[in-house]
N, C-alpha and C. Protein backbone atom coordinates (compact mmCIF):
# COMPACT_ATOMS: atom_id res chain seq x y z
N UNK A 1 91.77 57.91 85.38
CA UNK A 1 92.47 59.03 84.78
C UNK A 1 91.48 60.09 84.28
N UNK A 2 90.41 59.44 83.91
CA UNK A 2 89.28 60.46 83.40
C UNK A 2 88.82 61.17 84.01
N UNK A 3 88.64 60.52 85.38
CA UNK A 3 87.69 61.27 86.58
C UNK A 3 89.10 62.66 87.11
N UNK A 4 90.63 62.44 87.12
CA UNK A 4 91.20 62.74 87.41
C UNK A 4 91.33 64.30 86.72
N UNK A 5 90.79 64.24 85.16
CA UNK A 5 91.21 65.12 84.45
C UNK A 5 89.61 65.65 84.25
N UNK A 6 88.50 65.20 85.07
CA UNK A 6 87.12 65.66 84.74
C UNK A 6 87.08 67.00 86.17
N UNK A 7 87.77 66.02 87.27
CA UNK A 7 87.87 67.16 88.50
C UNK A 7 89.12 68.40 88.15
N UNK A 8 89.77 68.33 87.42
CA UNK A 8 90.79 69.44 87.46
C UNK A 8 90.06 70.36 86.27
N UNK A 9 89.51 70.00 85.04
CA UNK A 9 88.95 70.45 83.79
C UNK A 9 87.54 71.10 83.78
N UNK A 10 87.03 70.15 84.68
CA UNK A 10 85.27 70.64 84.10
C UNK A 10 84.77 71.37 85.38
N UNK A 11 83.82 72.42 84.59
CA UNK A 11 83.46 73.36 85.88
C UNK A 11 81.97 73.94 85.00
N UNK A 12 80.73 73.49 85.80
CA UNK A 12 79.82 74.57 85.10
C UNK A 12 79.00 74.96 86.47
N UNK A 13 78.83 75.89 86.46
CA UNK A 13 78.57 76.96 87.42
C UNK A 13 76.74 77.08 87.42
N UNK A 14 76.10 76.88 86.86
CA UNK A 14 74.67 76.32 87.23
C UNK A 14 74.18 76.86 85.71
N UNK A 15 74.20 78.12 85.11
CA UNK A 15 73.87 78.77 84.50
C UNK A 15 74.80 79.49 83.61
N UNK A 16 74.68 80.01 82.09
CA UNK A 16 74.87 80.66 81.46
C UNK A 16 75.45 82.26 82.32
N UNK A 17 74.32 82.98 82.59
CA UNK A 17 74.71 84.20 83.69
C UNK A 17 75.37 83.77 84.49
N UNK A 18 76.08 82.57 85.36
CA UNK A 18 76.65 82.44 86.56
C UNK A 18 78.22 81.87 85.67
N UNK A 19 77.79 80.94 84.74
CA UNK A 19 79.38 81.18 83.73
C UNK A 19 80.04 82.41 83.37
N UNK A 20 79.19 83.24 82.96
CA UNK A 20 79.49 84.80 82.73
C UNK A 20 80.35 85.63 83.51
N UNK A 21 79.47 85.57 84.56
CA UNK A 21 79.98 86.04 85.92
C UNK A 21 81.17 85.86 86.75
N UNK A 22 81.55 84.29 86.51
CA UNK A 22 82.83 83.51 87.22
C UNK A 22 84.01 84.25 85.80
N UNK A 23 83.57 83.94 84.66
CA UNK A 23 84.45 84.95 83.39
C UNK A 23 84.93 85.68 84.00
N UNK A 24 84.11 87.20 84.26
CA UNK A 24 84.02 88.37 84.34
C UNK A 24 84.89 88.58 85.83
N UNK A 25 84.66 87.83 86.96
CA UNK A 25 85.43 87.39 88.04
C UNK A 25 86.59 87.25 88.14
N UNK A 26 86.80 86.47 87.29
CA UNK A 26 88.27 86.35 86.93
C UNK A 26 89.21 86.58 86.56
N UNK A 27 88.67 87.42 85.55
CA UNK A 27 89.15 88.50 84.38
C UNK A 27 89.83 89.61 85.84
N UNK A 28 88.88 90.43 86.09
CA UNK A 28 88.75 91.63 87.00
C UNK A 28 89.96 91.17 88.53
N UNK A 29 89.72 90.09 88.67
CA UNK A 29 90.90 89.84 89.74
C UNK A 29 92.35 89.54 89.47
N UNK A 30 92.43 88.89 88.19
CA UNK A 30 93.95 88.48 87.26
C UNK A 30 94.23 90.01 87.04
N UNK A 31 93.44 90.84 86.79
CA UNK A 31 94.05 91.79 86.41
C UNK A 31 94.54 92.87 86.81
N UNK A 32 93.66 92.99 88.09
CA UNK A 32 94.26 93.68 89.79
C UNK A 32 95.90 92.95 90.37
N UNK A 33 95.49 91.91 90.16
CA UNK A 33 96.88 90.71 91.00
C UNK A 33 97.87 91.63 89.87
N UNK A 34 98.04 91.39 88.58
CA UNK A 34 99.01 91.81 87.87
C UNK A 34 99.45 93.36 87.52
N UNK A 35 98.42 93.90 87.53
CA UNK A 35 98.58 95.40 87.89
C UNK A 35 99.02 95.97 88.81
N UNK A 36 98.79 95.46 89.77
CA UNK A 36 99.19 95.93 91.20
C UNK A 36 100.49 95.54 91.69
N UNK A 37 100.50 93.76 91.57
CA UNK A 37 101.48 92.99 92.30
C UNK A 37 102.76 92.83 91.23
N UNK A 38 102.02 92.20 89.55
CA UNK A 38 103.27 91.58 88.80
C UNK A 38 103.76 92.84 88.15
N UNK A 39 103.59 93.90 87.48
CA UNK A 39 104.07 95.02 87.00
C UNK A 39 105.12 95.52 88.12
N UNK A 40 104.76 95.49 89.43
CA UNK A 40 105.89 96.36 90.32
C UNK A 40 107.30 95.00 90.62
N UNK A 41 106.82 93.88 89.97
CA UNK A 41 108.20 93.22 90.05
C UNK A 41 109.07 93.57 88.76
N UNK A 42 108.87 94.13 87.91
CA UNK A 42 109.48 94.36 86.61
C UNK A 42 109.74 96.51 86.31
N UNK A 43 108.36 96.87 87.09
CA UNK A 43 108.93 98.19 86.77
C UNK A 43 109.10 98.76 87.97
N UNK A 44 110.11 99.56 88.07
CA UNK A 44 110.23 100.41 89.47
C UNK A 44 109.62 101.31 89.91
N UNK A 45 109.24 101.82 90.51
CA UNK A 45 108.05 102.75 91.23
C UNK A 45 109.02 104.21 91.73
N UNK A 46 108.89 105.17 91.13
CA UNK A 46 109.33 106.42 91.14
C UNK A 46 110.99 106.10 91.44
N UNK A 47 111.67 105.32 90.88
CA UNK A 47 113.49 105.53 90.69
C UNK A 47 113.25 104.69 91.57
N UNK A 48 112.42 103.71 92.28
CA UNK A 48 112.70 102.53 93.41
C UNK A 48 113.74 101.04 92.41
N UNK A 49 113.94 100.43 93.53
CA UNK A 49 114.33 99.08 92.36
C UNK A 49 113.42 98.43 92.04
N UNK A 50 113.06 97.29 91.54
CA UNK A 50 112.29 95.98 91.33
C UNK A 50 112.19 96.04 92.39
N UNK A 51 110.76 95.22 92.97
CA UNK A 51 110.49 94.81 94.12
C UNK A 51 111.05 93.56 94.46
N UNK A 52 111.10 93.35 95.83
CA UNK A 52 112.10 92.12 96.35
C UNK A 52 110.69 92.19 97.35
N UNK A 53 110.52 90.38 97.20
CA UNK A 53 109.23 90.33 98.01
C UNK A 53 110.01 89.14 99.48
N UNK A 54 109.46 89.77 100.40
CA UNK A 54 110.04 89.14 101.77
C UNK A 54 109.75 87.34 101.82
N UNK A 55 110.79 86.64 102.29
CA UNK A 55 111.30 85.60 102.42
C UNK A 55 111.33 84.73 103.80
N UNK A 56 109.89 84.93 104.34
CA UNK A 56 109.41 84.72 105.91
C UNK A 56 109.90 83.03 105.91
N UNK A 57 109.99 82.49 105.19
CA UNK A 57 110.18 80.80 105.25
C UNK A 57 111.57 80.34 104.66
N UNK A 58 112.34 81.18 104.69
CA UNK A 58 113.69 81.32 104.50
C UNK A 58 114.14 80.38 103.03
N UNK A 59 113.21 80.27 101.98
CA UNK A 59 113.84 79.90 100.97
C UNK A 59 115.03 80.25 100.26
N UNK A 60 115.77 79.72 99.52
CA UNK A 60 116.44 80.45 98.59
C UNK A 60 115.94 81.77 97.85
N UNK A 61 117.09 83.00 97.95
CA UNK A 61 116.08 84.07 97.73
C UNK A 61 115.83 83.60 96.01
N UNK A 62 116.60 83.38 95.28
CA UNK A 62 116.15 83.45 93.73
C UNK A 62 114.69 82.40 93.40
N UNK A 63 114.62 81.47 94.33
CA UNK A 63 113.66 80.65 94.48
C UNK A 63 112.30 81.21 94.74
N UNK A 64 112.46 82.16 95.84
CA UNK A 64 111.41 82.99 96.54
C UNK A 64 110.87 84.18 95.61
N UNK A 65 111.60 84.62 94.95
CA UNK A 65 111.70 85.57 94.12
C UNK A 65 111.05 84.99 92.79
N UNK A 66 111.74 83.77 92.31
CA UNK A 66 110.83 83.07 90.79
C UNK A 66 109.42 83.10 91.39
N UNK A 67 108.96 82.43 92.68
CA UNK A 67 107.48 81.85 93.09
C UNK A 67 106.31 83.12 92.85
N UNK A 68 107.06 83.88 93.30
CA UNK A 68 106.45 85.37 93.64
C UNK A 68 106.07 86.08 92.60
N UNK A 69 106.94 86.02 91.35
CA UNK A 69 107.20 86.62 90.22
C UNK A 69 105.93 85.62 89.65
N UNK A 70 106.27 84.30 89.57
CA UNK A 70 104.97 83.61 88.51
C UNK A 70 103.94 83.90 89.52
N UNK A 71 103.49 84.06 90.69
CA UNK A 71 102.19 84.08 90.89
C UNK A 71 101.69 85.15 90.98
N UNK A 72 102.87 86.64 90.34
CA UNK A 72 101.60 87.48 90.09
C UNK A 72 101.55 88.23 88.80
N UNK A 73 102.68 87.18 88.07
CA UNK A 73 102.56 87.76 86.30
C UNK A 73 101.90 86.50 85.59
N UNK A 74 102.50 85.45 86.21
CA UNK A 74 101.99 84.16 84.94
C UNK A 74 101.18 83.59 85.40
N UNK A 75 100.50 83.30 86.44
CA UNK A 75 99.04 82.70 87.13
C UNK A 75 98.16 84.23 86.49
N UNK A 76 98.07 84.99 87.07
CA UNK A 76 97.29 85.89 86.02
C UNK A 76 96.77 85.80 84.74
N UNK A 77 97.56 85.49 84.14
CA UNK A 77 96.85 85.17 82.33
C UNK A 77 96.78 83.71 82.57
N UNK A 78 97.22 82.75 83.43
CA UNK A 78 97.08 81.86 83.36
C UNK A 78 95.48 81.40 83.34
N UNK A 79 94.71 81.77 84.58
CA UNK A 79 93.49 82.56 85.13
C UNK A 79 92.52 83.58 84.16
N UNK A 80 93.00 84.31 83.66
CA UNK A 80 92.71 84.82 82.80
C UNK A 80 91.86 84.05 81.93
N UNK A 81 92.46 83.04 81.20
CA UNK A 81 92.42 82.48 80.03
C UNK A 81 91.85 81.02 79.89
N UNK A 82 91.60 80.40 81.56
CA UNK A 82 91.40 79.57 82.13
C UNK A 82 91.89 78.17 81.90
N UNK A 83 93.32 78.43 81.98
CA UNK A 83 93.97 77.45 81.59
C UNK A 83 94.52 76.83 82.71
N UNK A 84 94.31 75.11 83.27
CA UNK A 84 94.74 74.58 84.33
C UNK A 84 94.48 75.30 85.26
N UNK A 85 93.32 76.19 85.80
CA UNK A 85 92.99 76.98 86.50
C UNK A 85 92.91 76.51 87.77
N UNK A 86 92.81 75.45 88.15
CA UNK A 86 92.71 74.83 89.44
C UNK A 86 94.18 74.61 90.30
N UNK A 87 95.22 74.15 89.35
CA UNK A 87 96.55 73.93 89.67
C UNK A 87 97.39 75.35 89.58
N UNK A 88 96.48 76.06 88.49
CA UNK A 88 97.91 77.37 88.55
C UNK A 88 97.11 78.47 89.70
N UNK A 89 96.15 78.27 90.64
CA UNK A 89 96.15 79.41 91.42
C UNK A 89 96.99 78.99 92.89
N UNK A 90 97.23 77.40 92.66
CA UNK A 90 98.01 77.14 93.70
C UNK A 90 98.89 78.16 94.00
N UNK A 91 100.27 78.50 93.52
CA UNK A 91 101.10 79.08 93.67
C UNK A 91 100.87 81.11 94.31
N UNK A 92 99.87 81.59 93.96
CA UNK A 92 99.02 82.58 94.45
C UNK A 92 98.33 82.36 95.50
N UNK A 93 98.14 81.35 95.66
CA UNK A 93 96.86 81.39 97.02
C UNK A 93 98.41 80.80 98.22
N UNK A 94 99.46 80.01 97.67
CA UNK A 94 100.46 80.05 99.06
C UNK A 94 100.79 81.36 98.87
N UNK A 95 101.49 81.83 98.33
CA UNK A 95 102.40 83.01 98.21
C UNK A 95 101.12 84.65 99.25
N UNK A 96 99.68 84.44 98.83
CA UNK A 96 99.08 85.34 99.75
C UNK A 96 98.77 85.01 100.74
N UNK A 97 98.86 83.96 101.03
CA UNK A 97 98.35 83.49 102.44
C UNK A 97 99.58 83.03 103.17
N UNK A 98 100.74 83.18 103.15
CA UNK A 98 101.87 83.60 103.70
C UNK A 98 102.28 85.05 103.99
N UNK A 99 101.64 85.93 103.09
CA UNK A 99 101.58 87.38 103.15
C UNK A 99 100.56 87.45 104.34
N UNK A 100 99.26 87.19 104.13
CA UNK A 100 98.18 87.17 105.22
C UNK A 100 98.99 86.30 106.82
N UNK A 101 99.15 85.39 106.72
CA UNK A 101 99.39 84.59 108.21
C UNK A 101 100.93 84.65 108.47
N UNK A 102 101.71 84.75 107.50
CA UNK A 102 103.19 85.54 108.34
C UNK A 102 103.84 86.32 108.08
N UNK A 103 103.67 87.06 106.89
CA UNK A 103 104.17 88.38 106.66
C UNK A 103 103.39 89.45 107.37
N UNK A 104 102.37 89.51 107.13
CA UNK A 104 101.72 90.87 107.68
C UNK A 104 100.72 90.32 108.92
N UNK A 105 101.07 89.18 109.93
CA UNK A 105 100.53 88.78 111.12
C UNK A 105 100.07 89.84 112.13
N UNK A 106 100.91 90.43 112.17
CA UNK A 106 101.32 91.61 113.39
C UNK A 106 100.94 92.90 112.97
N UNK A 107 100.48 93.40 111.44
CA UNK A 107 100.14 94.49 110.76
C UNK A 107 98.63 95.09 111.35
N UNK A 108 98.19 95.98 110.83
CA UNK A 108 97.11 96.31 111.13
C UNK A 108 96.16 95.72 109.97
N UNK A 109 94.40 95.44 110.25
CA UNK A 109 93.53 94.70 109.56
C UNK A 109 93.60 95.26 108.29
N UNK A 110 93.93 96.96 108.06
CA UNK A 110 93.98 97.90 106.91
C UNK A 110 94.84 96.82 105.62
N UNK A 111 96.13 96.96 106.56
CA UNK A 111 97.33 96.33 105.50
C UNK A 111 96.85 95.04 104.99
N UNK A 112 96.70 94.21 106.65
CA UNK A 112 95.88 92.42 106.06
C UNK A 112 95.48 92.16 105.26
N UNK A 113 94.66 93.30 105.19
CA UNK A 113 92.81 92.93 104.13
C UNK A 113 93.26 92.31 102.85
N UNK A 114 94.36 92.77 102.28
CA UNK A 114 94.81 92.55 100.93
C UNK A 114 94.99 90.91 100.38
N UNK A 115 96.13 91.02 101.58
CA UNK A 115 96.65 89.33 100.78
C UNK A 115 95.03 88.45 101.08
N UNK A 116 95.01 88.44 102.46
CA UNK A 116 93.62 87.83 102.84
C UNK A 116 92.28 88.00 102.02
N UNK A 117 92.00 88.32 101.39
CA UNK A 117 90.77 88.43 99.78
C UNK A 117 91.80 88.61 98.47
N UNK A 118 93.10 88.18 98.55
CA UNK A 118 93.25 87.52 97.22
C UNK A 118 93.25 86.07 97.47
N UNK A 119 93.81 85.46 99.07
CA UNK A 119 93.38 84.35 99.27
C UNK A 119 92.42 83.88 99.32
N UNK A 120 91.41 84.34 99.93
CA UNK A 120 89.92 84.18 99.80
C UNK A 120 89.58 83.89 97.85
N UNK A 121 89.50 85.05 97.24
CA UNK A 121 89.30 85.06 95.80
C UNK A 121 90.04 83.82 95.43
N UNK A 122 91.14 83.14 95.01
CA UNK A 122 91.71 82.85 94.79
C UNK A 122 91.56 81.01 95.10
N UNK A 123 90.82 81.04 96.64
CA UNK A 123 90.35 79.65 97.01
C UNK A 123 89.15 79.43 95.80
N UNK A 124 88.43 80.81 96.14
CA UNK A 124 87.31 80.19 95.49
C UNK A 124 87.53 79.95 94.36
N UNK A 125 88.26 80.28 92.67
CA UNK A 125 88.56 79.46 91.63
C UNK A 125 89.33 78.36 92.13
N UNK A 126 89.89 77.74 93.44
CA UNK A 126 90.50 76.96 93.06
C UNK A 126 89.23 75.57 93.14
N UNK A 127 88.06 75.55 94.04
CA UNK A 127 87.19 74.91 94.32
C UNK A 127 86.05 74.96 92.96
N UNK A 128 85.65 76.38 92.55
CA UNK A 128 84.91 75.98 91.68
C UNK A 128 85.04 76.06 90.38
N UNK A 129 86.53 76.35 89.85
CA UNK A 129 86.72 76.23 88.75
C UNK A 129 87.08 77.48 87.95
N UNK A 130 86.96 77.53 87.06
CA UNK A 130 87.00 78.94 85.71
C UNK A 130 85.68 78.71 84.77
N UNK A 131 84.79 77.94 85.10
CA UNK A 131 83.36 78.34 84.44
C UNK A 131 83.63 77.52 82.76
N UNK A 132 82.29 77.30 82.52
CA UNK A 132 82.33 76.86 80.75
C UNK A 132 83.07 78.12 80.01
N UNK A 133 83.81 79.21 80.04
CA UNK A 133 84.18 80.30 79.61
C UNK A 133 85.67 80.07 79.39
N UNK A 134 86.07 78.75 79.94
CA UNK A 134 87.73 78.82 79.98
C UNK A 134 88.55 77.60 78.55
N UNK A 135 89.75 77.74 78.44
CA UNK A 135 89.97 76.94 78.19
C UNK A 135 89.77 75.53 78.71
N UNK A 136 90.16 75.46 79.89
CA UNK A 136 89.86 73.90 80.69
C UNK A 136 88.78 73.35 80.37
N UNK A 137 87.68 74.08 80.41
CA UNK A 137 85.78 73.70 79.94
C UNK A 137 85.82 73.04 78.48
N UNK A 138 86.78 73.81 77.56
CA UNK A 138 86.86 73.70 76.11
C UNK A 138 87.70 72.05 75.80
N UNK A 139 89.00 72.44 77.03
CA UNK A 139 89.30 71.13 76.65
C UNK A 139 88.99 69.66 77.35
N UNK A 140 88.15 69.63 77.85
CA UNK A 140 87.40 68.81 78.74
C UNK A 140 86.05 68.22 77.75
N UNK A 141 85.82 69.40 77.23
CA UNK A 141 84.49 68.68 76.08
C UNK A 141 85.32 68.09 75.20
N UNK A 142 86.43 68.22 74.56
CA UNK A 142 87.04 67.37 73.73
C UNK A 142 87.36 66.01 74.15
N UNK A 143 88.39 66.39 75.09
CA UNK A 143 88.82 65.12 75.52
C UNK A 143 87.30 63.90 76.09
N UNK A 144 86.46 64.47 76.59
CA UNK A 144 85.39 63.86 77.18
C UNK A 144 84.90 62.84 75.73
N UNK A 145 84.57 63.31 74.59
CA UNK A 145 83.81 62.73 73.00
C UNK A 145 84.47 61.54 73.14
């Protein structure tokens, strides 16, 4: 159970400057994802409605619609704050990489680029963590004593 909660919790990145950095990383991308993506599910864009995000895998739309909604308002601060950082970018890294490989398949590389480097970004905290800078780091030295 320890080892279970040492691989999801603990993350140190080699160095002080390279903890910093994965911070600062993270910060700067939670806050693009939510600026960009989770604000236009809540405010409308010049008299538009809420955004309704496409449903390529034919879920239930209110289903499709919750997934979409937490992975680009509440994985954000989730990320942010580095809390369960490994498990909460799950839901962001499917949701863009369904945007990348079947929503925008057929698009031009312009449109692609997007979802495809939040997936990219997005792998990489899920592999190396949120850095000694997060909560998870904080509560990992506890639980570890």
């Amino acid at each position: 159970m320890l080892d279970l909660l040492k691989n999801l919790l603990y993350t140190d990145v080699g160095s002080s400057l390279n903890n910093w950095a994965l911070l600062g990383f993270r910060v700067l991308l939670a806050l693009e994802l939510f600026r960009v993506h989770g604000l236009r599910k809540f405010q409308p864009q010049a008299g538009e409605a809420p955004e309704v995000v496409p449903n390529p895998l034919g879920l239930p739309a209110a289903l499709n619609q919750l997934v979409a909604t937490f992975a680009d308002t509440v994985v954000p601060a989730l990320v942010i704050l580095g809390v369960g950082t490994r498990l909460a970018v799950l839901p962001t890294i499917g949701v863009t990489a369904i945007g990348y490989f079947v929503v925008h398949r057929r698009d031009s590389v312009a449109v692609r680029d997007v979802p495809y480097v939040y997936t990219i970004c997005f792998l990489l905290l899920l592999l190396l963590g949120p850095g000694t800078r997060s909560v998870d780091y904080y509560l990992w030295t506890l639980l570890s004593r």
